[in-house]
N, C-alpha and C. Protein backbone atom coordinates (compact mmCIF):
# COMPACT_ATOMS: atom_id res chain seq x y z
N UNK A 1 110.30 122.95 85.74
CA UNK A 1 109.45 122.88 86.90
C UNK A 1 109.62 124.18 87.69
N UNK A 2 108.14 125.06 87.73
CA UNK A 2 108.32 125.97 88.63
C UNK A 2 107.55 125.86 89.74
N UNK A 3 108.53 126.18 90.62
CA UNK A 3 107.61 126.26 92.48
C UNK A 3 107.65 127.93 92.69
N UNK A 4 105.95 127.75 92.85
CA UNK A 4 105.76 129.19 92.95
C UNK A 4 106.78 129.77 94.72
N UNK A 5 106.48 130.78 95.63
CA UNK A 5 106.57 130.74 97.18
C UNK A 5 105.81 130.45 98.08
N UNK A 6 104.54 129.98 97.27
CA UNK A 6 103.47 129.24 98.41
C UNK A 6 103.82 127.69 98.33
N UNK A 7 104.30 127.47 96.71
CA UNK A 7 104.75 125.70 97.00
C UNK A 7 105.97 125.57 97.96
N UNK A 8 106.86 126.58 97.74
CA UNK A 8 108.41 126.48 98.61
C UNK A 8 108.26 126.27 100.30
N UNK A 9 106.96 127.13 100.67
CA UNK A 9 106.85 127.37 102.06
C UNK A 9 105.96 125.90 102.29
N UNK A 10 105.18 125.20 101.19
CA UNK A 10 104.06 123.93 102.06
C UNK A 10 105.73 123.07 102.09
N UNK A 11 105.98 123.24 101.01
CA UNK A 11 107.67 122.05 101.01
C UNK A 11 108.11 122.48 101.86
N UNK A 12 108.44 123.36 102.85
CA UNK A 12 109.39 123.44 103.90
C UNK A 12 108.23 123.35 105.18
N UNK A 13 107.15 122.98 105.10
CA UNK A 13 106.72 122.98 106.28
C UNK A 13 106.30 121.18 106.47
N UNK A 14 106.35 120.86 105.59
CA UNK A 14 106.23 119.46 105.03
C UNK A 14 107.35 118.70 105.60
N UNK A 15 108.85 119.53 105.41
CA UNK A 15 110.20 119.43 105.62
C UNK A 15 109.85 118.51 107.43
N UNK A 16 109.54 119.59 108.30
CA UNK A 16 108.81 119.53 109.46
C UNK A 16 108.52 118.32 109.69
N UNK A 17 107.25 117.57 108.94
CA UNK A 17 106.67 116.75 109.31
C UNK A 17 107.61 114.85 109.29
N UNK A 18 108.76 115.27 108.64
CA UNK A 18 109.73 113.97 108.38
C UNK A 18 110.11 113.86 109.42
N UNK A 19 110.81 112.66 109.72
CA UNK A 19 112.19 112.42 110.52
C UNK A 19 113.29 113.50 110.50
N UNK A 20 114.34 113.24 111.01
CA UNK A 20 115.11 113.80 111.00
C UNK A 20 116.28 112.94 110.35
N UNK A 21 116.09 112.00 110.34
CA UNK A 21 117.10 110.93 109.23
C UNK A 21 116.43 111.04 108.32
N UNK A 22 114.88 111.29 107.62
CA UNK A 22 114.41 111.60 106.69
C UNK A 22 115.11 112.66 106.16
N UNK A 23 114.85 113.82 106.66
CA UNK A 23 115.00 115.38 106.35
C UNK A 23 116.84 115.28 105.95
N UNK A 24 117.36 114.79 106.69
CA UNK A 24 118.52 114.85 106.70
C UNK A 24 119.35 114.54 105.14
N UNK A 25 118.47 112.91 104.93
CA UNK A 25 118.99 112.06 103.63
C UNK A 25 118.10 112.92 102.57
N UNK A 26 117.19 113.72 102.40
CA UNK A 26 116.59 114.40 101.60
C UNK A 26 118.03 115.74 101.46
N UNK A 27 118.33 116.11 102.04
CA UNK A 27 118.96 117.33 102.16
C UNK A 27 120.48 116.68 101.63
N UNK A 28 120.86 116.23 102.10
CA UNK A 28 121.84 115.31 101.32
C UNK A 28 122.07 114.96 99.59
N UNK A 29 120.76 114.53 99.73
CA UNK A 29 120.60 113.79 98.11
C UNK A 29 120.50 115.24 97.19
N UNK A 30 119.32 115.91 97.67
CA UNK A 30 118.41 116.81 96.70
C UNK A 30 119.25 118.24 96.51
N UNK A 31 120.13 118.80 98.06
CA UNK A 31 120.97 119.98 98.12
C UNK A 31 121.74 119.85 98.04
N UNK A 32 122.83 118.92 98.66
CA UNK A 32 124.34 118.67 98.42
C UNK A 32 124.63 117.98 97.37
N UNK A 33 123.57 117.32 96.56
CA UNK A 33 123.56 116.34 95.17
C UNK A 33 124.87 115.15 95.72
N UNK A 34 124.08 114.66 96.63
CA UNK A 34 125.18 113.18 97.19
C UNK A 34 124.46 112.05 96.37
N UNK A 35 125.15 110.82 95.91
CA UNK A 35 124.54 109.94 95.19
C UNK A 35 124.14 109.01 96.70
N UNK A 36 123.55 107.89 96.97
CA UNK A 36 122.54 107.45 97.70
C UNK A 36 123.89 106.89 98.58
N UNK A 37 124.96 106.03 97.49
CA UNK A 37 126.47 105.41 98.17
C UNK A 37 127.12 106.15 98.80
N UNK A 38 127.08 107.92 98.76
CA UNK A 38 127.46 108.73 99.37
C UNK A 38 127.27 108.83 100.64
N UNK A 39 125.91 109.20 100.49
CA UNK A 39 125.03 109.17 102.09
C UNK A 39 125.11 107.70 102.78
N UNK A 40 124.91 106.62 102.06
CA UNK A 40 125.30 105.62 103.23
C UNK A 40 126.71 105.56 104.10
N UNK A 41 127.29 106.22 102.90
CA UNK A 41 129.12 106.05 104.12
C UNK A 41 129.03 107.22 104.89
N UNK A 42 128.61 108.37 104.44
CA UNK A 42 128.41 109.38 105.24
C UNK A 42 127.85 109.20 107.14
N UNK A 43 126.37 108.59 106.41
CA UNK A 43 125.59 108.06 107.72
C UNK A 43 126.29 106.68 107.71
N UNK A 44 126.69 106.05 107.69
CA UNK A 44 127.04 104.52 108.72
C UNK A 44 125.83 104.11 107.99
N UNK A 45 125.39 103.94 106.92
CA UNK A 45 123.85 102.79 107.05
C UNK A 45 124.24 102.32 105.75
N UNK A 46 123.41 101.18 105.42
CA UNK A 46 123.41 100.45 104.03
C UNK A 46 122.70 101.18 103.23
N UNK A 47 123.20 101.27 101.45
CA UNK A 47 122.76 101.51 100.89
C UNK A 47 121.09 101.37 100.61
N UNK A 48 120.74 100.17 100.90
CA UNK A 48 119.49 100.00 100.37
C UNK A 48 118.48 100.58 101.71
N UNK A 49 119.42 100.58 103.02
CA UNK A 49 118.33 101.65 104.58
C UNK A 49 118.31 102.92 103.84
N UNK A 50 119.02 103.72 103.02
CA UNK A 50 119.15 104.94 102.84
C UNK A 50 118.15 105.00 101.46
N UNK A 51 118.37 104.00 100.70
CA UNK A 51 117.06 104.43 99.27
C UNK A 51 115.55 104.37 99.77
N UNK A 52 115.52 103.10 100.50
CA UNK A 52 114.46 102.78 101.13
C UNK A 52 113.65 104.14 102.18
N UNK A 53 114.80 105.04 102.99
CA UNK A 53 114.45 105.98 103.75
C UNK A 53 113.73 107.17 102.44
N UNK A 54 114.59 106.89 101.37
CA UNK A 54 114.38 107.88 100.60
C UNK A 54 113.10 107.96 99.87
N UNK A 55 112.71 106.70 99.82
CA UNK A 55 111.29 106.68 99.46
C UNK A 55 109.96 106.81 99.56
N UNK A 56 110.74 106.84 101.08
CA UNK A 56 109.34 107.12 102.35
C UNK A 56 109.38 108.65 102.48
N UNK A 57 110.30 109.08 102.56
CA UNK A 57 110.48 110.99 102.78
C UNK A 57 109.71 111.15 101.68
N UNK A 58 110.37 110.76 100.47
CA UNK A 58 109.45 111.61 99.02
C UNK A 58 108.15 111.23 98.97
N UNK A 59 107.79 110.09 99.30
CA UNK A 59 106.57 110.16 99.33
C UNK A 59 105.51 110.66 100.64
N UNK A 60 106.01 110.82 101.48
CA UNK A 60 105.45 111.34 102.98
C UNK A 60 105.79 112.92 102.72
N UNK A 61 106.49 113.63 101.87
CA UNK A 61 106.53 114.71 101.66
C UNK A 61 105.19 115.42 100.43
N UNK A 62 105.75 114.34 99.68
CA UNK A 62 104.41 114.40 98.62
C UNK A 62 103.32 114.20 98.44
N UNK A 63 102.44 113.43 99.89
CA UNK A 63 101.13 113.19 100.20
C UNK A 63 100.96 114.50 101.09
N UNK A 64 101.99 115.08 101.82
CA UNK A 64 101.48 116.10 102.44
C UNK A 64 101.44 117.32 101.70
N UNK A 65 102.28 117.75 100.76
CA UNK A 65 101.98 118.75 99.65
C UNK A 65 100.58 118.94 98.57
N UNK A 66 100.45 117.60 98.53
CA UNK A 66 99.04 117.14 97.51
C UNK A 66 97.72 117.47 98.59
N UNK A 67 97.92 117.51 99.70
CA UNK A 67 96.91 117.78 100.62
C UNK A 67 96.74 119.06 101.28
N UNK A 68 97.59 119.94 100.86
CA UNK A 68 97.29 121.56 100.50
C UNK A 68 96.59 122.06 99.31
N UNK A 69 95.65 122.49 99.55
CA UNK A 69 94.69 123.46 98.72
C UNK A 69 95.29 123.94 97.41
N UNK A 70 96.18 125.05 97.92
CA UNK A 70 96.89 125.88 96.45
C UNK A 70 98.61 125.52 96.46
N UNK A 71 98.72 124.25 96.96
CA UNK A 71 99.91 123.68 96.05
C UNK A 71 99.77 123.04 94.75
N UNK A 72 101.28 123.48 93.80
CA UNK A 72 100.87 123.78 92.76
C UNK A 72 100.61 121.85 91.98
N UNK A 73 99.81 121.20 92.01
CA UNK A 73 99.78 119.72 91.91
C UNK A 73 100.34 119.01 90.43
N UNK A 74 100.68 119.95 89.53
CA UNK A 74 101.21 120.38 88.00
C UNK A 74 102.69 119.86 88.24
N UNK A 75 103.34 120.22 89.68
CA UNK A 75 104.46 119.98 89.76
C UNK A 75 104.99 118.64 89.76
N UNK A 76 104.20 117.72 90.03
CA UNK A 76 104.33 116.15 90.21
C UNK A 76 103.81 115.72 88.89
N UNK A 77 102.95 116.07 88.32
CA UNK A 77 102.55 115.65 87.11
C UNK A 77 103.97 115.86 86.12
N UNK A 78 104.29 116.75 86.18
CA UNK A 78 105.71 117.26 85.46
C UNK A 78 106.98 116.16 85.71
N UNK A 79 106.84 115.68 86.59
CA UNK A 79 107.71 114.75 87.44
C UNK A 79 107.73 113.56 86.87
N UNK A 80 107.04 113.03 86.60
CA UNK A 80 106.48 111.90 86.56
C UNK A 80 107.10 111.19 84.94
């Protein structure tokens, strides 16, 4: 999977549009590679508040990427 620097910049402006317990448990999972049991002891929350958060970020991240013009939409197909 390649992200060109126009996909990197809609993903970080996208970043923006989350929570901040969103952004946070994204950054957690995806950069620090924490498993989900990680981040719940980390944050104080239950496992299943933290998958559940996680599902809403990726997808509230990924409806807003798909709704840019020249993001690259190949990248989710790849995903999948």
């Amino acid at each position: 999977m390649r992200f060109t620097s126009r996909d990197k910049e809609i993903v970080r402006v996208g970043l923006n549009f989350l929570t901040s317990s969103e952004r946070q448990i994204l950054i957690f999972r995806f950069w620090e590679n924490m498993t989900i049991a990680e981040i719940a002891e980390v944050l104080g929350m239950k496992w299943e508040e933290v998958n559940k958060t996680l599902e809403v970020a990726l997808e509230s991240l990924k409806t807003f990427c798909l709704t840019q013009m020249d993001f690259s939409v190949h990248l989710f197909k790849e995903a999948a």
